[in-house]
N, C-alpha and C. Protein backbone atom coordinates (compact mmCIF):
# COMPACT_ATOMS: atom_id res chain seq x y z
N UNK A 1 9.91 17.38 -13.42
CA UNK A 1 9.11 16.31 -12.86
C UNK A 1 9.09 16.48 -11.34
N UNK A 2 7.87 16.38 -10.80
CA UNK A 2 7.74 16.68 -8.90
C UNK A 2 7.92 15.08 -8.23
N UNK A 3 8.54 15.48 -6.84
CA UNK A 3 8.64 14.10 -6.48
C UNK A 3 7.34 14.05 -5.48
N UNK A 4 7.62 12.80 -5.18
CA UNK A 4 6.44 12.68 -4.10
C UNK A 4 7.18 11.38 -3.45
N UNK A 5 6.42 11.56 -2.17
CA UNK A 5 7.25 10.11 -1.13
C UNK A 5 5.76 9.19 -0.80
N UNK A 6 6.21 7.97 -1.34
CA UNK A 6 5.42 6.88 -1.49
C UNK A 6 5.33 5.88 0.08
N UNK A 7 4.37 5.54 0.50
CA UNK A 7 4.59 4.64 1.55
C UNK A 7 4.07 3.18 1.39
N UNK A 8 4.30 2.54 2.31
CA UNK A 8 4.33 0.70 1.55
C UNK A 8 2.51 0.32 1.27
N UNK A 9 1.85 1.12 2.05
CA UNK A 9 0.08 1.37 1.97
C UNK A 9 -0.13 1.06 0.48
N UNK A 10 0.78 2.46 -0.58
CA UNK A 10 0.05 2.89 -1.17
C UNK A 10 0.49 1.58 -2.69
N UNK A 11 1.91 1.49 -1.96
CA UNK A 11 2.91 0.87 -2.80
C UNK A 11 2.67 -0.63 -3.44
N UNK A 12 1.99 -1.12 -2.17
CA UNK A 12 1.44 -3.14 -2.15
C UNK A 12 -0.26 -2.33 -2.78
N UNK A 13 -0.53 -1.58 -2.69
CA UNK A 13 -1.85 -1.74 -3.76
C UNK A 13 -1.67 -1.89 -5.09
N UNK A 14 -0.46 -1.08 -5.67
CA UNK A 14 0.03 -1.33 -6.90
C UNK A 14 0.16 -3.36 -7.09
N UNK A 15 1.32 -3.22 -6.45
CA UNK A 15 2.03 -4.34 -6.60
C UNK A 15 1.12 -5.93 -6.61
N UNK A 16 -0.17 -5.83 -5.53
CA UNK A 16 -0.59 -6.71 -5.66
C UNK A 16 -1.74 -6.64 -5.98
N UNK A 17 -2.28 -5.40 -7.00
CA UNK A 17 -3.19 -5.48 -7.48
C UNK A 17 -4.50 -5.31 -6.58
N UNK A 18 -4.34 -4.35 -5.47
CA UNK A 18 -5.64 -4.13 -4.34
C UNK A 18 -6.54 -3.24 -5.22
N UNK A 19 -7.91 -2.43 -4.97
CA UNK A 19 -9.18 -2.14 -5.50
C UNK A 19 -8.11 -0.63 -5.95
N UNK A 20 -7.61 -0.02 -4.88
CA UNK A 20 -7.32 1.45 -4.55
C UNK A 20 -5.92 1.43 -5.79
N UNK A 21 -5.77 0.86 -6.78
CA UNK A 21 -4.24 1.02 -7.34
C UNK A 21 -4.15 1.78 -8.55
N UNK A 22 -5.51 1.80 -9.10
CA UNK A 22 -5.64 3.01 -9.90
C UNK A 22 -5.67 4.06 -9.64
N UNK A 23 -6.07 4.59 -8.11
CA UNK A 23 -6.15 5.19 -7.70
C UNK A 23 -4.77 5.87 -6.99
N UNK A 24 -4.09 5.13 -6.60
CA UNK A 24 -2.84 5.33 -6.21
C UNK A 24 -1.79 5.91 -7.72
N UNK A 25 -1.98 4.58 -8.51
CA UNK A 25 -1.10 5.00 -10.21
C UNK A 25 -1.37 6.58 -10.33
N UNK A 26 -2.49 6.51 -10.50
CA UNK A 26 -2.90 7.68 -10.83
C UNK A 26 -1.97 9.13 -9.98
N UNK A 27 -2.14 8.98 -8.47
CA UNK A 27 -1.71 9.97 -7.92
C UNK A 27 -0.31 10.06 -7.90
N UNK A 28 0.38 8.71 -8.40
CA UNK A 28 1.81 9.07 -8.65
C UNK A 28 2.50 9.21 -9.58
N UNK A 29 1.43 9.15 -10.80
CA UNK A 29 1.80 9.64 -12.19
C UNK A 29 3.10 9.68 -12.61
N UNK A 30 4.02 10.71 -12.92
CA UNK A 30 5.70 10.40 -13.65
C UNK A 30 6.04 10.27 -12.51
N UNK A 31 6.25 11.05 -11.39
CA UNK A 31 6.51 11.46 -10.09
C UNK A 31 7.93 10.67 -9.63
N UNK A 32 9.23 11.68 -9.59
CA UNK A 32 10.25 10.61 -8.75
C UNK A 32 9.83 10.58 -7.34
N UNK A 33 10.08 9.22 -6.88
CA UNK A 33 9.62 8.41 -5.98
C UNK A 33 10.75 8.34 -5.07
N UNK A 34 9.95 8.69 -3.68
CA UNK A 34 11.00 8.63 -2.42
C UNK A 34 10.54 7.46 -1.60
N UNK A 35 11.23 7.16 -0.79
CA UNK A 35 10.84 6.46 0.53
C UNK A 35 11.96 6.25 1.21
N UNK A 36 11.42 5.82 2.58
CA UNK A 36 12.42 5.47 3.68
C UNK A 36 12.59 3.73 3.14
N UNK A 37 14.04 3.51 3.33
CA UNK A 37 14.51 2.13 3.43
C UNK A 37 13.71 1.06 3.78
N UNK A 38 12.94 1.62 4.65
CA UNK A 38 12.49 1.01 6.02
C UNK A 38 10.98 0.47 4.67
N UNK A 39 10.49 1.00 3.78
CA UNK A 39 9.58 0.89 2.65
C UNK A 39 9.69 -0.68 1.81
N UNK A 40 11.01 -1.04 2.03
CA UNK A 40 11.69 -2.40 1.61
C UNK A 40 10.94 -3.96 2.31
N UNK A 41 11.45 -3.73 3.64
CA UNK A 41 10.76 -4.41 4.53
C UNK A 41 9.50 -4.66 4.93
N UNK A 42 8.65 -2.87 5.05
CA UNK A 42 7.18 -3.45 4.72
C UNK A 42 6.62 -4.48 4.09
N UNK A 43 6.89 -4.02 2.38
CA UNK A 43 6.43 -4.99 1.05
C UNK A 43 6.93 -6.01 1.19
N UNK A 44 7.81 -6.47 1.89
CA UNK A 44 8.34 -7.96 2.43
C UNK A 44 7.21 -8.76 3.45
N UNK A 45 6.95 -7.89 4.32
CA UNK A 45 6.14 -8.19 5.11
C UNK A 45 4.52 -8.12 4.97
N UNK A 46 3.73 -7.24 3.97
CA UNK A 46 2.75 -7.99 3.24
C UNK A 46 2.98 -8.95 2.19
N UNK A 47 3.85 -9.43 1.47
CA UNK A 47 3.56 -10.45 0.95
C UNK A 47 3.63 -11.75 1.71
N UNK A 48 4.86 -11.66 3.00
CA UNK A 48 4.97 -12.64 3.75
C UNK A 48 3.10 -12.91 4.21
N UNK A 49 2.49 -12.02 4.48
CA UNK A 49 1.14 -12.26 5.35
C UNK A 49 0.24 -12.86 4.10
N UNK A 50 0.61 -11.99 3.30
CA UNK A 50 -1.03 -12.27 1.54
C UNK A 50 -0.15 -13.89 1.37
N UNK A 51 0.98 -14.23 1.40
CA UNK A 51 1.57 -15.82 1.27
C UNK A 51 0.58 -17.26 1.88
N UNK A 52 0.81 -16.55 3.30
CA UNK A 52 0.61 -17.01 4.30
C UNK A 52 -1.64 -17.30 4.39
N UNK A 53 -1.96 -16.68 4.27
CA UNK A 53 -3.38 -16.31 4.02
C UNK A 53 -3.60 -16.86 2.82
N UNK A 54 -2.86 -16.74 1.42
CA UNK A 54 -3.23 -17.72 0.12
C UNK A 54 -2.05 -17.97 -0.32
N UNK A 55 -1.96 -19.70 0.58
CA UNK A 55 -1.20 -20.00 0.24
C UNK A 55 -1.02 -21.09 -1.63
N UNK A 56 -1.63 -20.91 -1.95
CA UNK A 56 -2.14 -21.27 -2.94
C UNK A 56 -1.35 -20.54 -4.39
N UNK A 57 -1.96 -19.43 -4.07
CA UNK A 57 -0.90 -17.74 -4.91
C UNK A 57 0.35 -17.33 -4.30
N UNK A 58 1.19 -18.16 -3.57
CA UNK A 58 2.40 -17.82 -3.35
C UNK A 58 3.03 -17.06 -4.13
N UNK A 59 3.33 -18.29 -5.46
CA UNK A 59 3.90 -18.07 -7.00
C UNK A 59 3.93 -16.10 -7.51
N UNK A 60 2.69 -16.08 -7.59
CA UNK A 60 1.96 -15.08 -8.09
C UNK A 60 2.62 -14.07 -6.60
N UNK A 61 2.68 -13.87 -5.78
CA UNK A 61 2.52 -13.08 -4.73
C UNK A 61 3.99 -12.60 -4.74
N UNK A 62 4.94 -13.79 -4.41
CA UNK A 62 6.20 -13.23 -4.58
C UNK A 62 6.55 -12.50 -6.31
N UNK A 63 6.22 -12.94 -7.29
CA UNK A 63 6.18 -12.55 -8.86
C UNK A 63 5.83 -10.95 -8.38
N UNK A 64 4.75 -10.80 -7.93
CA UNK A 64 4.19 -9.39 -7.48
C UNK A 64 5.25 -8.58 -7.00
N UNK A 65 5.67 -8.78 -5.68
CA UNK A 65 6.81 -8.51 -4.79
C UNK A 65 8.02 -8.13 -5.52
N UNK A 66 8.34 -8.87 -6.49
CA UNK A 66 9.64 -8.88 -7.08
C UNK A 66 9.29 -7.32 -8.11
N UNK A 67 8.04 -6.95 -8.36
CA UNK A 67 7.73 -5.89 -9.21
C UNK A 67 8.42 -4.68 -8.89
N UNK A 68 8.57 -4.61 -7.54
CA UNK A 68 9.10 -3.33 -6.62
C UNK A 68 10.11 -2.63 -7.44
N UNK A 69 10.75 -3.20 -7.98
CA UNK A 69 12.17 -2.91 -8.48
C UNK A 69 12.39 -2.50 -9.60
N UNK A 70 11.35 -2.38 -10.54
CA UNK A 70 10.29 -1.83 -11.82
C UNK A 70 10.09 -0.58 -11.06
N UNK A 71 10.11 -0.09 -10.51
CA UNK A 71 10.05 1.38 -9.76
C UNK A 71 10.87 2.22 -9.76
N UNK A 72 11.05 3.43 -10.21
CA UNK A 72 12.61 4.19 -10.36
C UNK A 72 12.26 5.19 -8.41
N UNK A 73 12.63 3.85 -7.57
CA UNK A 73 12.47 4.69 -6.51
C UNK A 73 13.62 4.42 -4.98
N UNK A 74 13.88 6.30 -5.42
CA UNK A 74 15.07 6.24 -4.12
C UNK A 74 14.96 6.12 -2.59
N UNK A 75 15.67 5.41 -2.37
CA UNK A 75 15.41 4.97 -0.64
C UNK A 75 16.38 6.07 -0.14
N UNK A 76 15.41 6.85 1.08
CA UNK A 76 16.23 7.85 1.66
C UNK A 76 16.51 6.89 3.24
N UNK A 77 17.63 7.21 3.75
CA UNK A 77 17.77 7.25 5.25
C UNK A 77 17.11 8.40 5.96
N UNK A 78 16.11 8.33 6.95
CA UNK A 78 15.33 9.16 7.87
C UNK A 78 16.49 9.62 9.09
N UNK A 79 16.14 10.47 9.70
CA UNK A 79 16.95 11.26 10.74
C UNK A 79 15.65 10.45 12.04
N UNK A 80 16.33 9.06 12.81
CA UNK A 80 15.47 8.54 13.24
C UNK A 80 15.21 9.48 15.14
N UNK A 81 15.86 10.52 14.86
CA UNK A 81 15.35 11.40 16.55
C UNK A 81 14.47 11.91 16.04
N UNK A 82 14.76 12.78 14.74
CA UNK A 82 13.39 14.00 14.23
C UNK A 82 12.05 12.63 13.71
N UNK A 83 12.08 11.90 13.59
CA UNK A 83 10.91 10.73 13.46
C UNK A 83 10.49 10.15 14.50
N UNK A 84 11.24 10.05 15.46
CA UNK A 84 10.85 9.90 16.90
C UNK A 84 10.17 10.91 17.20
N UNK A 85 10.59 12.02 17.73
CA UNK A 85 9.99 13.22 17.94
C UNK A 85 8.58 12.92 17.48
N UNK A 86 8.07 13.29 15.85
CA UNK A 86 7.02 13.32 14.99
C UNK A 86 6.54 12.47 15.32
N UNK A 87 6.71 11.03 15.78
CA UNK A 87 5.88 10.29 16.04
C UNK A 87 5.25 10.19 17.50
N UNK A 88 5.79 10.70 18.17
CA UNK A 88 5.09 11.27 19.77
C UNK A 88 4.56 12.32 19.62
N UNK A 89 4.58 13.14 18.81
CA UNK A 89 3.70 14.49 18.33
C UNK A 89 2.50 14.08 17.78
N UNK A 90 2.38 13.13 17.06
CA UNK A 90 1.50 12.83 15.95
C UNK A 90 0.50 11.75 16.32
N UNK A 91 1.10 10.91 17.06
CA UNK A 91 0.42 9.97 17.58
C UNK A 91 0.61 8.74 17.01
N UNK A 92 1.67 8.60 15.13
CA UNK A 92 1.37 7.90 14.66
C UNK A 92 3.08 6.41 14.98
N UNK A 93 2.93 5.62 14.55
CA UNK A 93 4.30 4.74 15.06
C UNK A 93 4.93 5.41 14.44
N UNK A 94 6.14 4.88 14.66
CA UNK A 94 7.31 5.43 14.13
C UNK A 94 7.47 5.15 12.61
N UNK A 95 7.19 4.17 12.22
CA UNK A 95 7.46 3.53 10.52
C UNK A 95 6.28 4.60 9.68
N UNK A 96 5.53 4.83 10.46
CA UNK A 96 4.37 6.28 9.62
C UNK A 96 5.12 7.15 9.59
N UNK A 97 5.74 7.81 10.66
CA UNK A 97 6.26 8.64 10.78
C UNK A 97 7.62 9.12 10.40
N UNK A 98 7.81 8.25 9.94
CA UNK A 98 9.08 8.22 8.72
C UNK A 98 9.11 8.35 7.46
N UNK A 99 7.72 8.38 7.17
CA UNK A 99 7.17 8.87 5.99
C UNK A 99 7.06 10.64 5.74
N UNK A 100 5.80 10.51 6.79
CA UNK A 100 5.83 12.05 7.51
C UNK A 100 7.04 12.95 7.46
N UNK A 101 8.24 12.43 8.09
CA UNK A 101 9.39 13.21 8.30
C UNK A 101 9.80 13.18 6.83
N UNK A 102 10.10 12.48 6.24
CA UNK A 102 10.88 12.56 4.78
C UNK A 102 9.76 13.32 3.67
N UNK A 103 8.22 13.38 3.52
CA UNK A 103 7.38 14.51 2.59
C UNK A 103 8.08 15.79 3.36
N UNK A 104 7.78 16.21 4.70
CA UNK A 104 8.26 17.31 4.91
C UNK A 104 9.36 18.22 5.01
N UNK A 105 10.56 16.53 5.63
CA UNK A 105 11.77 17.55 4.94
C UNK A 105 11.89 17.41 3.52
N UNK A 106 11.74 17.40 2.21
CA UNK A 106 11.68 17.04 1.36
C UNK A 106 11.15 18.23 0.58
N UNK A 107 10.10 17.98 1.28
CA UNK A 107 8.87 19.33 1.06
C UNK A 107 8.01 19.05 -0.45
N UNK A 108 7.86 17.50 -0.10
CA UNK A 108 7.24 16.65 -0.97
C UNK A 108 6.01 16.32 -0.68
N UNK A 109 5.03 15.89 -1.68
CA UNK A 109 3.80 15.73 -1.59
C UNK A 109 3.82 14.07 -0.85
N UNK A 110 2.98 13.51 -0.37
CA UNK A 110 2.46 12.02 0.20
C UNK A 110 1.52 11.09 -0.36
N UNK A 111 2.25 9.97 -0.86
CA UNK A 111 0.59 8.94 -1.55
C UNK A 111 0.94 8.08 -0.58
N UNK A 112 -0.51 7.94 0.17
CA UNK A 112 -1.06 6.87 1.28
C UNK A 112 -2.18 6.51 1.49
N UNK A 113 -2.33 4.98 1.79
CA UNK A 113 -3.86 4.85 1.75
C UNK A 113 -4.25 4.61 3.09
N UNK A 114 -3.12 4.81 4.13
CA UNK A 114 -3.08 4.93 5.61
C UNK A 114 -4.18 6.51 6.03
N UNK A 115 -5.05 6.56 6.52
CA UNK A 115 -5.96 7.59 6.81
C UNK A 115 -5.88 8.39 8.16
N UNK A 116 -4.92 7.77 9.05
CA UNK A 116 -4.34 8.27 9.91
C UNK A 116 -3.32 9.11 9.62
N UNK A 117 -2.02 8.66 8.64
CA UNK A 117 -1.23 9.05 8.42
C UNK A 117 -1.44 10.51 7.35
N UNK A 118 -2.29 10.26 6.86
CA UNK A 118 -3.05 11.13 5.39
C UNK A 118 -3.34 12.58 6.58
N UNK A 119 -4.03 12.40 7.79
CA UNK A 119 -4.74 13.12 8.21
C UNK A 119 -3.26 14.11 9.09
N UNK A 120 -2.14 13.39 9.22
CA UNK A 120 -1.26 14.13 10.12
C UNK A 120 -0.55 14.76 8.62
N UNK A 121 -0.31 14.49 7.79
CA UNK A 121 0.35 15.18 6.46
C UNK A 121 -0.42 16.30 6.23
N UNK A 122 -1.58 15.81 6.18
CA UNK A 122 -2.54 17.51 6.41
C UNK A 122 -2.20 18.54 7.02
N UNK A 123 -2.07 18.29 8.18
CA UNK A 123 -1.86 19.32 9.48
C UNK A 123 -0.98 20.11 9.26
């Protein structure tokens, strides 16, 4: 089975049901699942905002949120100088770029629906 490193983009489309999540399922198929720690806090922080914006679907939003964990996925610690670095190279913040650093040392493929970030994984 190939891994691939997931970022919170691709991750809250699943989780809360955005247009792109078939699209995402799809690209992460069996795939063991990486991410930086730092992947935790994101999905904290869109549901805090989708809460906040409908507040109405709270219920439903955190229910969503809590899905994360239905995921067989390992949180790596990043080497935060070599992500520094990459992210003054790249142009992209640092929390992208912690993505970046962990597909490549890894030498893992990337699901993102970040198009900035998509475009420096290319390179």
């Amino acid at each position: 089975m190939q891994g691939k490193v997931v970022d919170a983009s691709a991750l809250a489309a699943i989780l809360f049901g955005e247009p792109q999540a078939e699209s995402v399922a799809s690209q992460l198929g069996d795939s063991n699942l990486r991410a930086p720690v730092l992947i935790e806090y994101e999905l904290a922080n869109v549901c805090l905002i989708k809460c906040k914006r409908n507040p109405e679907q709270r219920e439903a939003l955190i229910r969503a949120f809590d899905l994360r964990r239905e995921f067989d996925l390992e949180y790596v610690n990043v080497d935060l100088d070599g992500t520094l670095l990459l992210a003054a190279q790249t142009g992209l913040t640092v929390y992208d770029a912690s993505y970046l650093w962990l597909a490549r040392t890894l030498g893992m493929g990337l699901v993102t629906l970040d198009k900035q970030l998509l475009r420096a994984f290319s390179r």
